[in-house]
N, C-alpha and C. Protein backbone atom coordinates (compact mmCIF):
# COMPACT_ATOMS: atom_id res chain seq x y z
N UNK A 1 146.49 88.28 134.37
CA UNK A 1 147.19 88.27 133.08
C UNK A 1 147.81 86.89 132.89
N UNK A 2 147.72 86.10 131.65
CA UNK A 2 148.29 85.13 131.56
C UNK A 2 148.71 85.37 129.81
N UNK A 3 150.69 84.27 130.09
CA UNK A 3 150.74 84.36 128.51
C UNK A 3 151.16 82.92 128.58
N UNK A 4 150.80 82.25 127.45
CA UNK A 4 151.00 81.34 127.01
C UNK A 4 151.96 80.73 126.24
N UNK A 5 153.58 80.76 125.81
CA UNK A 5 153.92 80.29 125.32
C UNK A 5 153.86 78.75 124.70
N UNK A 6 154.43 78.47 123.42
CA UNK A 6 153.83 76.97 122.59
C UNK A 6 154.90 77.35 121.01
N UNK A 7 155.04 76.10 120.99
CA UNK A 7 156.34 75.52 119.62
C UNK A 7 157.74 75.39 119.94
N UNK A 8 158.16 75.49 120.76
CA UNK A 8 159.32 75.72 120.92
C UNK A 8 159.51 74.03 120.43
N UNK A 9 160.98 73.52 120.92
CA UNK A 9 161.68 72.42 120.18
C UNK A 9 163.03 72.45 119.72
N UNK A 10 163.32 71.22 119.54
CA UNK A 10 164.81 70.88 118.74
C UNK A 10 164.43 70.66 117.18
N UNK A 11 165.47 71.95 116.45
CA UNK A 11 165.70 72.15 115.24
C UNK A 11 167.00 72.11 114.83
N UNK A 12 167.18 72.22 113.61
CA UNK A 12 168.60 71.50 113.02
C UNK A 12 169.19 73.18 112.38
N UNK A 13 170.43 73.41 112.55
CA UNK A 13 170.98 74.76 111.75
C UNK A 13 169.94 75.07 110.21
N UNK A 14 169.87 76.11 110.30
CA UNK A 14 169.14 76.47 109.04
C UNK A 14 167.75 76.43 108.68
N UNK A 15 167.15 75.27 110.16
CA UNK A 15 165.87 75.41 109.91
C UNK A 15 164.95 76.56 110.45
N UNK A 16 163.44 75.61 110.55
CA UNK A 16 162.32 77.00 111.12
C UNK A 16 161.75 76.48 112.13
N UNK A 17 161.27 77.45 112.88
CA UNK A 17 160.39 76.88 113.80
C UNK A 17 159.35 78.35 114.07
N UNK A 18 157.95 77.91 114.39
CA UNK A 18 156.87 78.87 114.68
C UNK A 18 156.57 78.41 116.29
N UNK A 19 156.48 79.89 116.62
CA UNK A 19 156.27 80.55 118.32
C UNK A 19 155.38 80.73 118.26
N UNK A 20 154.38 80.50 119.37
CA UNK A 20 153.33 81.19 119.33
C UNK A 20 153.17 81.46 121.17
N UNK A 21 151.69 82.76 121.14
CA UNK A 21 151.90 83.35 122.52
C UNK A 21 150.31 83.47 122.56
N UNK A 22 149.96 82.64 123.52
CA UNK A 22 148.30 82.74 123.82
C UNK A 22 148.14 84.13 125.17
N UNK A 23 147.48 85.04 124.87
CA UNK A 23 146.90 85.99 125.66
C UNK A 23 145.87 86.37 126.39
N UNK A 24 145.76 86.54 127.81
CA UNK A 24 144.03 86.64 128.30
C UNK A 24 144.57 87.72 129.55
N UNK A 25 143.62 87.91 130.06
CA UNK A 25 143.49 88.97 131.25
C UNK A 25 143.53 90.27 131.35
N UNK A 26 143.97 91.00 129.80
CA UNK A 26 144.01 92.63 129.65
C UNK A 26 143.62 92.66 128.33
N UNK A 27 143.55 93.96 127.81
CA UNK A 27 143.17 94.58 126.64
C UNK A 27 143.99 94.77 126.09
N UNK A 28 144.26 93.20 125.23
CA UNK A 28 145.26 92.94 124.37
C UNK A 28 145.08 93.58 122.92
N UNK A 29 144.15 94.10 122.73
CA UNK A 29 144.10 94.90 121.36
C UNK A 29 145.10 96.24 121.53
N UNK A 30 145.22 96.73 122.76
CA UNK A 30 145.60 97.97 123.18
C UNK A 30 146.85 98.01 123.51
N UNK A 31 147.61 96.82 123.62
CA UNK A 31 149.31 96.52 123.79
C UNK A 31 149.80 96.16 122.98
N UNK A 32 151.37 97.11 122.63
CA UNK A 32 152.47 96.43 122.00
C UNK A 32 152.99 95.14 122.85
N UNK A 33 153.33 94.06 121.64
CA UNK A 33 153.73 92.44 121.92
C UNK A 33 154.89 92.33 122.18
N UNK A 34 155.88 91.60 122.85
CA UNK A 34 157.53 91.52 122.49
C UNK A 34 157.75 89.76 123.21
N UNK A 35 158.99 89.47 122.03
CA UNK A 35 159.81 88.84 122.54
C UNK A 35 160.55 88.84 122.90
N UNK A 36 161.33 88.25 123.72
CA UNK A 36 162.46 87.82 124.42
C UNK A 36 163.13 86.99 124.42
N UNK A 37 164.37 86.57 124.39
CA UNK A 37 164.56 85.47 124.98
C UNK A 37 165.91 85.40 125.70
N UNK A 38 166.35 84.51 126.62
CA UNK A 38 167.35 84.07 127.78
C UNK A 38 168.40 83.19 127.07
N UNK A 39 169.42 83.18 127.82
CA UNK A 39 170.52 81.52 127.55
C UNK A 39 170.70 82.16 128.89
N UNK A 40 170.98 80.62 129.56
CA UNK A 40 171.67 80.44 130.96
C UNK A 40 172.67 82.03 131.02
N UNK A 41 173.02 82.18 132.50
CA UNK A 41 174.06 82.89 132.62
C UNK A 41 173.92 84.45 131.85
N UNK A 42 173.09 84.57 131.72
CA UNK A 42 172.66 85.88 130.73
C UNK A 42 171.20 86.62 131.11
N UNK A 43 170.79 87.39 131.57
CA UNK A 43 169.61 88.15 131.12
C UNK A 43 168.77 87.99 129.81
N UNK A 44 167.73 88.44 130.04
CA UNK A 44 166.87 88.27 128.96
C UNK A 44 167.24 89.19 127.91
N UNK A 45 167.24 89.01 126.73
CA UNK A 45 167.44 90.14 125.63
C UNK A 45 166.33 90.11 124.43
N UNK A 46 166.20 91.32 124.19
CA UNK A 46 164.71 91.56 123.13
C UNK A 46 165.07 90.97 122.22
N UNK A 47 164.18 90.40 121.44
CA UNK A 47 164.01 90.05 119.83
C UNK A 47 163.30 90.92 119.19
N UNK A 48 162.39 90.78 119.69
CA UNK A 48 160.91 91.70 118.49
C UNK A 48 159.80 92.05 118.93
N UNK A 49 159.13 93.23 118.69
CA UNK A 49 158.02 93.68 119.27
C UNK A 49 157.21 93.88 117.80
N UNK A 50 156.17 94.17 118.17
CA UNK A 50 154.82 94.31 117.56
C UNK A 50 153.98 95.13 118.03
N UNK A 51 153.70 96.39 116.90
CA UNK A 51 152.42 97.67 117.47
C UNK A 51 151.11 96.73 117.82
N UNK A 52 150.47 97.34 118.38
CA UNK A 52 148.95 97.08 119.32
C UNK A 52 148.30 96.79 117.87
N UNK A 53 148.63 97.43 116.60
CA UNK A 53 147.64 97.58 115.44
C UNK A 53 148.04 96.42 114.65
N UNK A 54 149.36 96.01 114.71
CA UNK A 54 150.14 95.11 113.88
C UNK A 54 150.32 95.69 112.91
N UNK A 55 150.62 96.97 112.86
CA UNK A 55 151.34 98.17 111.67
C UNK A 55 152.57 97.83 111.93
N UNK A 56 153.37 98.18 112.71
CA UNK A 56 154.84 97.97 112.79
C UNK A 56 155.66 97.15 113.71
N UNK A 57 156.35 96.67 112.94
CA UNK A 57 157.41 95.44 113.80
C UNK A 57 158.88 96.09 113.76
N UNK A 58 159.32 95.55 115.08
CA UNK A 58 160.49 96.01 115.46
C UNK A 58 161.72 94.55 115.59
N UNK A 59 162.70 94.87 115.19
CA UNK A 59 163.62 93.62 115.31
C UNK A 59 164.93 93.67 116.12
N UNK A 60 165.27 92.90 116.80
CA UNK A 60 166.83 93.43 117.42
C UNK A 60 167.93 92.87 115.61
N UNK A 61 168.80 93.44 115.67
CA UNK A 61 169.83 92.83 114.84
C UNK A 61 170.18 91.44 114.27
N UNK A 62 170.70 90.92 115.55
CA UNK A 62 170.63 89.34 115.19
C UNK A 62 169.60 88.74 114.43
N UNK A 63 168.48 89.00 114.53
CA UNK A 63 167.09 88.19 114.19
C UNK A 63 166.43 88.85 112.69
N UNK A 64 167.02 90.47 112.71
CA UNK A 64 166.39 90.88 111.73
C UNK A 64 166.67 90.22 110.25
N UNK A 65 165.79 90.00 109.41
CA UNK A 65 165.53 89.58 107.97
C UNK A 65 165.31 87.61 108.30
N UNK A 66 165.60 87.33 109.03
CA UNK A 66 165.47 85.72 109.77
C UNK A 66 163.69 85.48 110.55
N UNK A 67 163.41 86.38 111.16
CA UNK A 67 162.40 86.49 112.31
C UNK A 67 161.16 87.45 111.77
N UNK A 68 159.91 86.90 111.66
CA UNK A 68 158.83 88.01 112.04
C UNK A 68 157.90 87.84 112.67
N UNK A 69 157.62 88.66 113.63
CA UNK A 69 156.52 88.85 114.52
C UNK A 69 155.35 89.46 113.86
N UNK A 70 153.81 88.59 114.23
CA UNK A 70 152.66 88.74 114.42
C UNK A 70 152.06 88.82 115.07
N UNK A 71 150.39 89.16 115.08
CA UNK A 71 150.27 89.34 115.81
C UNK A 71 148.49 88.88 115.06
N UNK A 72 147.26 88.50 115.85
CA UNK A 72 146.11 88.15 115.96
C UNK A 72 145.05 88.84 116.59
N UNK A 73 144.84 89.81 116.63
CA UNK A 73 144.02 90.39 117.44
C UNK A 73 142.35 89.59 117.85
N UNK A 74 141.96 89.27 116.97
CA UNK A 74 140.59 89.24 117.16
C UNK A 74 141.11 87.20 118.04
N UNK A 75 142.17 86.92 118.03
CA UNK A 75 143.08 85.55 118.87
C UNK A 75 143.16 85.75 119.91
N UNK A 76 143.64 87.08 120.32
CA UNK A 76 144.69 87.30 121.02
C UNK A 76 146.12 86.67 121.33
N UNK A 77 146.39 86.21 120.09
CA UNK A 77 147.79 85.22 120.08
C UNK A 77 148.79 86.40 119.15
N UNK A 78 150.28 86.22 119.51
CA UNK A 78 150.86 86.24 119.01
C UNK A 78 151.83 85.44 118.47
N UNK A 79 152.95 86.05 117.52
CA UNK A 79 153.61 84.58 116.87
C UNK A 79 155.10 85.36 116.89
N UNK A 80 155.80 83.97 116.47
CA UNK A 80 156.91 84.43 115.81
C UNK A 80 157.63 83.29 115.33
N UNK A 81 157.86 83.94 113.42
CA UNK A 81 158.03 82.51 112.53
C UNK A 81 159.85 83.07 113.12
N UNK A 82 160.37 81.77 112.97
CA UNK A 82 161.83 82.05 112.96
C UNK A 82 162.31 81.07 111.83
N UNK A 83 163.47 81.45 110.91
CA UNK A 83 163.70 80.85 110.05
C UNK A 83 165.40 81.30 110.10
N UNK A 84 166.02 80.28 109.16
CA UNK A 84 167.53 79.91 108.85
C UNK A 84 167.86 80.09 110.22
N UNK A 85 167.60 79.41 111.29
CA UNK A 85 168.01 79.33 112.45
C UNK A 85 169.71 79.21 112.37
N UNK A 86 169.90 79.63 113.63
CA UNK A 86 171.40 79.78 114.00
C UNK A 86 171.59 78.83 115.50
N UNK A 87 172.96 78.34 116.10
CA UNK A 87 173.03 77.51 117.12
C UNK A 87 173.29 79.12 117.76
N UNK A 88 173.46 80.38 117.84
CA UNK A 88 173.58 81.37 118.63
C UNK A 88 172.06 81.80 119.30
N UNK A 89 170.71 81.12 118.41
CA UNK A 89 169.54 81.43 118.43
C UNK A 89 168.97 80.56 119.64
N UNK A 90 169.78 79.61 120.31
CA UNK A 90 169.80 78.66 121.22
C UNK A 90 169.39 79.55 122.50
N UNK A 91 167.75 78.84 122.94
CA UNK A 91 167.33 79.85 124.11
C UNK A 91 166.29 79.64 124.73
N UNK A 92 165.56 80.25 125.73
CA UNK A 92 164.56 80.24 126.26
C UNK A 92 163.75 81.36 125.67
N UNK A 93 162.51 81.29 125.05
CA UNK A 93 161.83 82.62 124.53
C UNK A 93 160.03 82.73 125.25
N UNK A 94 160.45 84.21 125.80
CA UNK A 94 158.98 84.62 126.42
C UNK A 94 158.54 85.74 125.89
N UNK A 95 157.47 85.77 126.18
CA UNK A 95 156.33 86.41 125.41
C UNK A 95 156.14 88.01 126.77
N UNK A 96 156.33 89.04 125.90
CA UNK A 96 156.16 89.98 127.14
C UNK A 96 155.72 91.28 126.75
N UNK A 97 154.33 91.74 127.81
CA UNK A 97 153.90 93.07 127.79
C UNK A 97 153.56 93.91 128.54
N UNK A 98 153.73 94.96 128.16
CA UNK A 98 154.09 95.99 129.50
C UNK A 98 152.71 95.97 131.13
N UNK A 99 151.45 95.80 129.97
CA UNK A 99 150.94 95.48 131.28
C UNK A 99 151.13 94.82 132.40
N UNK A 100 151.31 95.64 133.40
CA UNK A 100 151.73 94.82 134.46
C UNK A 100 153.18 94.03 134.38
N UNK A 101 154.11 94.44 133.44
CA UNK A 101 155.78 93.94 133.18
C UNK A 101 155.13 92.12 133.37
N UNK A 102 153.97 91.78 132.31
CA UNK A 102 154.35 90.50 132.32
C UNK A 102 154.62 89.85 131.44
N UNK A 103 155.05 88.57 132.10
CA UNK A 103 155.93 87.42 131.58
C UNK A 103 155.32 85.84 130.94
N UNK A 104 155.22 85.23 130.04
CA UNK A 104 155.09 84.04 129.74
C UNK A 104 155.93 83.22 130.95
N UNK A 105 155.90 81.96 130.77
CA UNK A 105 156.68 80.76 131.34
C UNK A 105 157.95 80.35 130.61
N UNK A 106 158.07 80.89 129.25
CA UNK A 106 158.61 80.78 128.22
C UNK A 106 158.71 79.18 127.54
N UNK A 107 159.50 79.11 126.37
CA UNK A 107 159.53 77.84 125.71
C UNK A 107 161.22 77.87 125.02
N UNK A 108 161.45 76.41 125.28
CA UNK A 108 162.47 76.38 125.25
C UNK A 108 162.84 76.15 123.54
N UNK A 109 163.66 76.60 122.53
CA UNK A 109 164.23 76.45 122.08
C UNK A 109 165.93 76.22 121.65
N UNK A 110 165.97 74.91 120.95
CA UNK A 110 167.16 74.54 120.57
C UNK A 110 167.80 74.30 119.49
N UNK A 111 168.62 74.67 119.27
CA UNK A 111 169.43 74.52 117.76
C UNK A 111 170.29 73.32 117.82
N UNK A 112 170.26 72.51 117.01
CA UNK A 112 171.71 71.73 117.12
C UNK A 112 171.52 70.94 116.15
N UNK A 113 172.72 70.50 115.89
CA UNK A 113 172.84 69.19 114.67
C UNK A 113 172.97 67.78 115.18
């Protein structure tokens, strides 16, 4: 299983930035997608998942109406646009699915002015 995280970067309050999550080694048509992401000193905490079909997306709070997750099947990539960024949005974000509880390398994102 491998995931690929890619986009991460330094962005300015309010802006956007696009995630993306390259997929290989399972039957990625057949798994729900999720993000994650870390700040130091903290555990990982969900952002957003995505059905296997890309029918339904799920959001944690913080992110919801800001964040949407996609998803590519016939890619096997997933995404995630993030917009009106926040300096609370400041993080490490990985790409994660249940097969096998795995993990991207993640990508670092940063907020700041």
């Amino acid at each position: 299983v491998q995931l690929v995280e890619s986009g991460g970067g330094l962005v300015q309050p309010g802006g956007s930035l696009n995630l993306s999550c390259a997929a290989s080694g399972f039957p990625f048509n057949d798994y729900d997608m999720s993000w994650y992401r870390q700040v130091p000193a903290n555990g990982r905490a969900w952002v957003a998942t995505i059905h296997n079909s890309g029918a339904y997306t799920y959001y944690a709070d913080s992110v919801k109406g800001r964040f949407v997750i996609s998803r590519d099947n016939a890619k096997n990539m997933v995404y995630l646009q993030m917009s009106r960024l926040e300096f609370e949005d400041t993080a490490v974000y990985y790409c994660y699915t249940l097969f096998r509880n795995s993990w991207g390398q993640g990508t670092q994102v940063t907020v700041s002015s």
